[in-house]
N, C-alpha and C. Protein backbone atom coordinates (compact mmCIF):
# COMPACT_ATOMS: atom_id res chain seq x y z
N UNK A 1 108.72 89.22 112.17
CA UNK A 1 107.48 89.56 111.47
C UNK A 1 106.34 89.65 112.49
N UNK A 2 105.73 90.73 112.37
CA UNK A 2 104.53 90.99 113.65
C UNK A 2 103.54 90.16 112.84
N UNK A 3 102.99 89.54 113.92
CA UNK A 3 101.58 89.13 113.69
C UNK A 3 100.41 90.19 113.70
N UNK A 4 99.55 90.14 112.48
CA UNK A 4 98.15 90.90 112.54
C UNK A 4 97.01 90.64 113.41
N UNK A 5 95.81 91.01 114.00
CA UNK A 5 95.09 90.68 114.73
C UNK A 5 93.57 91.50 114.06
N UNK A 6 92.34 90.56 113.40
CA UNK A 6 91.18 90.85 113.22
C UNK A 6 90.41 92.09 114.04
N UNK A 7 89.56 92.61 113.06
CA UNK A 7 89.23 93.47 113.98
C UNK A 7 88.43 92.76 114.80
N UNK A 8 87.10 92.21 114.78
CA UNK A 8 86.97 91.05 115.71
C UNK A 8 87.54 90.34 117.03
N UNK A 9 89.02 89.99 116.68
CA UNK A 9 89.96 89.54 118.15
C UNK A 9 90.32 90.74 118.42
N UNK A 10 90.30 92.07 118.05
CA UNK A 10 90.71 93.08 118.94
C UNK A 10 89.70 93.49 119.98
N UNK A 11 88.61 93.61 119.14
CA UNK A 11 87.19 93.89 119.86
C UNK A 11 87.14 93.16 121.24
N UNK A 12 87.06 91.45 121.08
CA UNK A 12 87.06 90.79 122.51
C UNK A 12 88.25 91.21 123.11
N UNK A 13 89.22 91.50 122.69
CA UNK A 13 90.24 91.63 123.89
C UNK A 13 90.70 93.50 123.80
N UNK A 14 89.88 94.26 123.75
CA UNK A 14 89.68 95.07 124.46
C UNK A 14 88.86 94.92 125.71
N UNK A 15 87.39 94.41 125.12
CA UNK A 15 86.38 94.07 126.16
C UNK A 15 86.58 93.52 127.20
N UNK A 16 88.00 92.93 127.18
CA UNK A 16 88.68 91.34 128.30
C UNK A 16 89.73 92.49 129.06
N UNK A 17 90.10 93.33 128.30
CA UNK A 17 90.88 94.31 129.21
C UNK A 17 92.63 93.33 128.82
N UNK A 18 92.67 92.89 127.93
CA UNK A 18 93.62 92.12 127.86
C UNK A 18 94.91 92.21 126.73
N UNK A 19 94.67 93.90 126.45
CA UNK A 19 95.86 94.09 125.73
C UNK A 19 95.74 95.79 125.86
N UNK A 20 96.86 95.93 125.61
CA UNK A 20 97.27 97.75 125.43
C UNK A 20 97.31 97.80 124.16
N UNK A 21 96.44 98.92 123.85
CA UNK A 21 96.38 99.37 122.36
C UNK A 21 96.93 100.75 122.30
N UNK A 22 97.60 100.32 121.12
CA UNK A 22 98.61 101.99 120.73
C UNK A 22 98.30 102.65 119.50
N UNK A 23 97.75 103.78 119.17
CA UNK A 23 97.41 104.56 117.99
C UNK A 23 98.94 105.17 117.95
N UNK A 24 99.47 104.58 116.71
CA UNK A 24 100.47 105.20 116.07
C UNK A 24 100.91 106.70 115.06
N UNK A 25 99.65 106.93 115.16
CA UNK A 25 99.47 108.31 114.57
C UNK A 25 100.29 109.59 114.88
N UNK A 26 100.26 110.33 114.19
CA UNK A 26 100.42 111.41 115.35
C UNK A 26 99.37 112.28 115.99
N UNK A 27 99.90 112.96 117.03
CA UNK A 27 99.05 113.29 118.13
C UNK A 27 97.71 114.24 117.90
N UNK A 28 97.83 114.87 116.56
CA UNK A 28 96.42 115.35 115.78
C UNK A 28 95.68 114.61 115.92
N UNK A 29 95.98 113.75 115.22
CA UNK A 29 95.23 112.61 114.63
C UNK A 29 94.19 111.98 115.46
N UNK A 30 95.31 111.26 116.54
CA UNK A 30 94.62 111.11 117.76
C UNK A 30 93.86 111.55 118.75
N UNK A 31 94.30 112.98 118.72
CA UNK A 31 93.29 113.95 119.34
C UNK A 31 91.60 113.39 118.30
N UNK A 32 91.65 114.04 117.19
CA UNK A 32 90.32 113.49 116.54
C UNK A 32 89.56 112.53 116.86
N UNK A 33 90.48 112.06 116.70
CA UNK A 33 89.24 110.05 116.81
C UNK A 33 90.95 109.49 116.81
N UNK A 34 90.27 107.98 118.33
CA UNK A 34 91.20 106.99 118.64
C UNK A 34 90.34 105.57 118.90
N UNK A 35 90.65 104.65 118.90
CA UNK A 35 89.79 103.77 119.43
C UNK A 35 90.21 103.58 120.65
N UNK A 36 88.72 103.18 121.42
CA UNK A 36 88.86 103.30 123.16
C UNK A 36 90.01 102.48 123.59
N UNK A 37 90.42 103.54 124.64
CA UNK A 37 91.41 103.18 125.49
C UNK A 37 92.46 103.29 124.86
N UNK A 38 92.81 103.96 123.64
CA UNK A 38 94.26 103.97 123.16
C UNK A 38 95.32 104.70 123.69
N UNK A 39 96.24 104.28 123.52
CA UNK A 39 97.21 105.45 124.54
C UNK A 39 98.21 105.70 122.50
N UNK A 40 98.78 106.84 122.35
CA UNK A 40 99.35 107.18 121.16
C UNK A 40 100.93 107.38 121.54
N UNK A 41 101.47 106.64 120.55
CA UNK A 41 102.94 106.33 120.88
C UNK A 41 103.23 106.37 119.37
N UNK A 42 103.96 107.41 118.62
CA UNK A 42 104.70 107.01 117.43
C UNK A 42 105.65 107.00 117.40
N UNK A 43 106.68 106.21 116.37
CA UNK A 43 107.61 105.70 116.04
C UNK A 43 108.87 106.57 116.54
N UNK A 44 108.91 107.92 116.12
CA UNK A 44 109.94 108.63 117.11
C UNK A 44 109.92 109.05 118.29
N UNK A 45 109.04 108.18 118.93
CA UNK A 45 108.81 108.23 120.55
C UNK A 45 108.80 107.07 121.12
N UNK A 46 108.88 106.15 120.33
CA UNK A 46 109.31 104.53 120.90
C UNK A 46 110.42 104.51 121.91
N UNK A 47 111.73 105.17 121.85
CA UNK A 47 112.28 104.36 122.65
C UNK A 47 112.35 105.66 124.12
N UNK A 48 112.20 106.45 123.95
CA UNK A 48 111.72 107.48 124.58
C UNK A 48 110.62 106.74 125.71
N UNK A 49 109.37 106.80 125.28
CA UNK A 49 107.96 106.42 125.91
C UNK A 49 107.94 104.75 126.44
N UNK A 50 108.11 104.13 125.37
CA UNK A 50 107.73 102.71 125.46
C UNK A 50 107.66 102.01 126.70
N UNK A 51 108.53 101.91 127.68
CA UNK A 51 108.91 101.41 128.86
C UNK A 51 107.66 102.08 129.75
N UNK A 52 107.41 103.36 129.85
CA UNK A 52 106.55 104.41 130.37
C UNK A 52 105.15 103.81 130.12
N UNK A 53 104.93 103.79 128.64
CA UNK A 53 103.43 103.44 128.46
C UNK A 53 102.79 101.64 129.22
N UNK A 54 104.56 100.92 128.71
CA UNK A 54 103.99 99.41 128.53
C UNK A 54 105.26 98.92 129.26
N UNK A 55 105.51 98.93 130.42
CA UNK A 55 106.31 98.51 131.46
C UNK A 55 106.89 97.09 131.51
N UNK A 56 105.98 96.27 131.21
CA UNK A 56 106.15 95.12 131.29
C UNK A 56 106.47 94.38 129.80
N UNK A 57 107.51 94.04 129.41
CA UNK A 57 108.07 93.90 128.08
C UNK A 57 107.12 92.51 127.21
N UNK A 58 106.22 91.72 128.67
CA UNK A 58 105.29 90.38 128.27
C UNK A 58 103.90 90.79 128.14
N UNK A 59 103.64 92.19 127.93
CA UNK A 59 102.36 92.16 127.64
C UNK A 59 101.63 92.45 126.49
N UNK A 60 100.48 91.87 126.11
CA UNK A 60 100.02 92.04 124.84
C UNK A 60 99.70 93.20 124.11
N UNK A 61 100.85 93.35 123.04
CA UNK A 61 100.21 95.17 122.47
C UNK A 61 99.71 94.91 121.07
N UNK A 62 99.30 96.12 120.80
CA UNK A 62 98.38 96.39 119.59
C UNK A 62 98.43 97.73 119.03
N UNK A 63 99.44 97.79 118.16
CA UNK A 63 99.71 98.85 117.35
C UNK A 63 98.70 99.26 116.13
N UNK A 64 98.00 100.53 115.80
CA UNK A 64 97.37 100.36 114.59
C UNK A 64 97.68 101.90 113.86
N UNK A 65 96.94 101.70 112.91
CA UNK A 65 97.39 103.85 112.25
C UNK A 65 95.86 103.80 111.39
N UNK A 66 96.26 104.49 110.84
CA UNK A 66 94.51 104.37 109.72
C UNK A 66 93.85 103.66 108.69
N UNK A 67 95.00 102.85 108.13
CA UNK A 67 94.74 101.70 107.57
C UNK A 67 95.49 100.78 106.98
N UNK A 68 95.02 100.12 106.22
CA UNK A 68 96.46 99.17 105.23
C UNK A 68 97.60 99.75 104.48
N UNK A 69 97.18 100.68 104.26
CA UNK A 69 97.90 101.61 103.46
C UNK A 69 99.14 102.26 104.36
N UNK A 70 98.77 102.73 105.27
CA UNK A 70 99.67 102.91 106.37
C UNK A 70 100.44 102.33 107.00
N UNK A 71 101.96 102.64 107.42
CA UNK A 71 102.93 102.20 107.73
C UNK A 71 103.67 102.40 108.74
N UNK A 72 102.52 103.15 109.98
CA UNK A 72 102.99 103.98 110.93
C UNK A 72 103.40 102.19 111.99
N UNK A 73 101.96 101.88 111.78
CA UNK A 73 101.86 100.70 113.22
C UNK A 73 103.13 99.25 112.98
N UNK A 74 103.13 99.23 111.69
CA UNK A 74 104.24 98.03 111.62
C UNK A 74 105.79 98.94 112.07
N UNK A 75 105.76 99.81 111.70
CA UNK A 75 107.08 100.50 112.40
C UNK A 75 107.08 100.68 113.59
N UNK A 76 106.39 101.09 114.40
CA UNK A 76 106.30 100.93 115.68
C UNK A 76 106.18 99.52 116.33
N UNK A 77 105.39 98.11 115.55
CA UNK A 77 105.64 97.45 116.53
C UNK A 77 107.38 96.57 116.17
N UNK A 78 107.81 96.77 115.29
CA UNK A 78 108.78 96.43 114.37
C UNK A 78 109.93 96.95 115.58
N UNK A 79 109.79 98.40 116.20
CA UNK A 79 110.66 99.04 117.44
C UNK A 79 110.47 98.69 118.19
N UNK A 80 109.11 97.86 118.69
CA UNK A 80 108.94 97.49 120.11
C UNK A 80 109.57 96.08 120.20
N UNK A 81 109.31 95.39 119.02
CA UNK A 81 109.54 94.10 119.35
C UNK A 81 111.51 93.99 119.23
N UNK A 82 112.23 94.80 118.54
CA UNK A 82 113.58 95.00 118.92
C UNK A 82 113.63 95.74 120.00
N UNK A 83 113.23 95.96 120.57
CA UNK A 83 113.53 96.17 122.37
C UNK A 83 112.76 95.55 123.29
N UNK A 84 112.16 94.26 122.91
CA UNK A 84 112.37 93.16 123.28
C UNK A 84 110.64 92.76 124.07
N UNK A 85 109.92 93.61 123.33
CA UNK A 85 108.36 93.08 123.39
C UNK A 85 108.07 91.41 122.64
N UNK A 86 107.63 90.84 123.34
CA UNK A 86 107.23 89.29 123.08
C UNK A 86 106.14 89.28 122.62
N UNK A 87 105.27 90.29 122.83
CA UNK A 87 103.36 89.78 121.99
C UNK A 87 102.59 91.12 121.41
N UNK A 88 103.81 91.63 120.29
CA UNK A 88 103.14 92.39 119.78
C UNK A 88 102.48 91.95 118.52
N UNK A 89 101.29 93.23 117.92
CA UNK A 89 100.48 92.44 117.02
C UNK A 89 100.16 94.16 116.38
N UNK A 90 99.91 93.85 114.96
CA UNK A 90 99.03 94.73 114.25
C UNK A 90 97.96 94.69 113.79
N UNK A 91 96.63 95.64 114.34
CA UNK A 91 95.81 95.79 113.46
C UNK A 91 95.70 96.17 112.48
N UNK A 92 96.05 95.55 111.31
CA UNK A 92 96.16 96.18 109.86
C UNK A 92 95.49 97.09 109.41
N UNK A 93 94.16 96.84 109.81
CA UNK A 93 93.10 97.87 108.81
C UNK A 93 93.24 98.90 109.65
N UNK A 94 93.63 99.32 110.60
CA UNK A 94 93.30 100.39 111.50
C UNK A 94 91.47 101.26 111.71
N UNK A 95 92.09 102.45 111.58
CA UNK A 95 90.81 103.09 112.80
C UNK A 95 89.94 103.27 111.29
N UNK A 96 90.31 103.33 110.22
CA UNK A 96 89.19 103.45 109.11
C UNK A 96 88.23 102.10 108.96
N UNK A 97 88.72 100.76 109.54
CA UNK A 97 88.04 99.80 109.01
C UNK A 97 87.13 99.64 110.74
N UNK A 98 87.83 100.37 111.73
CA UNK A 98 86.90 100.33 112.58
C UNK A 98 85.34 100.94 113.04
N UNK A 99 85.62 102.09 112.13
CA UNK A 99 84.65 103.28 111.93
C UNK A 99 83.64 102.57 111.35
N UNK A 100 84.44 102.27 109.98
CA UNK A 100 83.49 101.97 108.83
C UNK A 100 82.47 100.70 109.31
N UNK A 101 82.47 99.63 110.44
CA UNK A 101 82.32 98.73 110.92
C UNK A 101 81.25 99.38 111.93
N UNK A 102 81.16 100.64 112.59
CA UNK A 102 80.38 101.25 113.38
C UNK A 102 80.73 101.33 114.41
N UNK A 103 81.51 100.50 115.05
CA UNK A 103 82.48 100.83 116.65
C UNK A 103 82.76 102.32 116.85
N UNK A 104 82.67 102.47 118.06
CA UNK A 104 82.61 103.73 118.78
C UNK A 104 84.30 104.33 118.99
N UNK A 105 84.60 105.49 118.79
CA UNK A 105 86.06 106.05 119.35
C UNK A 105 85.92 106.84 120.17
N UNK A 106 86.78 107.21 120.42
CA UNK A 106 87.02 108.62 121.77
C UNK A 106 87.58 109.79 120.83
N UNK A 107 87.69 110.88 121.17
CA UNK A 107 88.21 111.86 120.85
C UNK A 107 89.14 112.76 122.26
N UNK A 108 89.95 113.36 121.90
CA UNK A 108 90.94 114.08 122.92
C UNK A 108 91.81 113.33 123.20
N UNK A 109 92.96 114.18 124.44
CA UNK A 109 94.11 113.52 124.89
C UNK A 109 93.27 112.73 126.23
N UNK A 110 94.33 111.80 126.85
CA UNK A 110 94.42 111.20 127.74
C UNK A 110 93.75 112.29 129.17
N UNK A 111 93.61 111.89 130.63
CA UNK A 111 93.28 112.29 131.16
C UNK A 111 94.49 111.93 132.01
């Protein structure tokens, strides 16, 4: 069972630089609006990407999609943590409860 993470404790530990955050969406989506620093990894690209994005199987991730309703980010961290991720976490509410909160996103792909 993944543990959830406040939007609040995501906030400081973006700011701390202390977790990889993954928009589970797909890559539209993400193009639109992501929250900073997300890198986008969905579920049929887990075992593909995963190793690539997040190398180190002990580091803290953070899966999210657009909201509660959505079922993208528990599936994805649900794949990460059977291939053997130790500190994954979901932001439940995703990028709608972040918006709605006023926090800033990015738009586009990666650089």
């Amino acid at each position: 069972m993944t543990v959830t993470i406040t939007r609040d404790e995501l906030r400081d530990a973006l700011a701390a630089g202390t977790v990889v955050l993954l928009d589970t969406l797909p890559a539209g989506y993400y193009e639109q609006a992501h929250l900073p620093g997300a890198l986008n990894l969905v579920e049929s690209d887990v075992a593909r990407r995963a190793a690539e994005l997040v190398p180190d199987l002990a580091t803290p991730v953070v899966t999210y999609c657009s909201n509660a309703a959505c079922g993208n980010s528990k599936a994805v961290a649900a794949l990460l943590e059977r291939a053997g991720y130790t500190d994954v976490r979901t932001y439940r509410d995703g990028i709608q409860d972040w918006v709605e909160a006023g926090l800033p996103v990015e738009t586009g792909v990666p650089a």
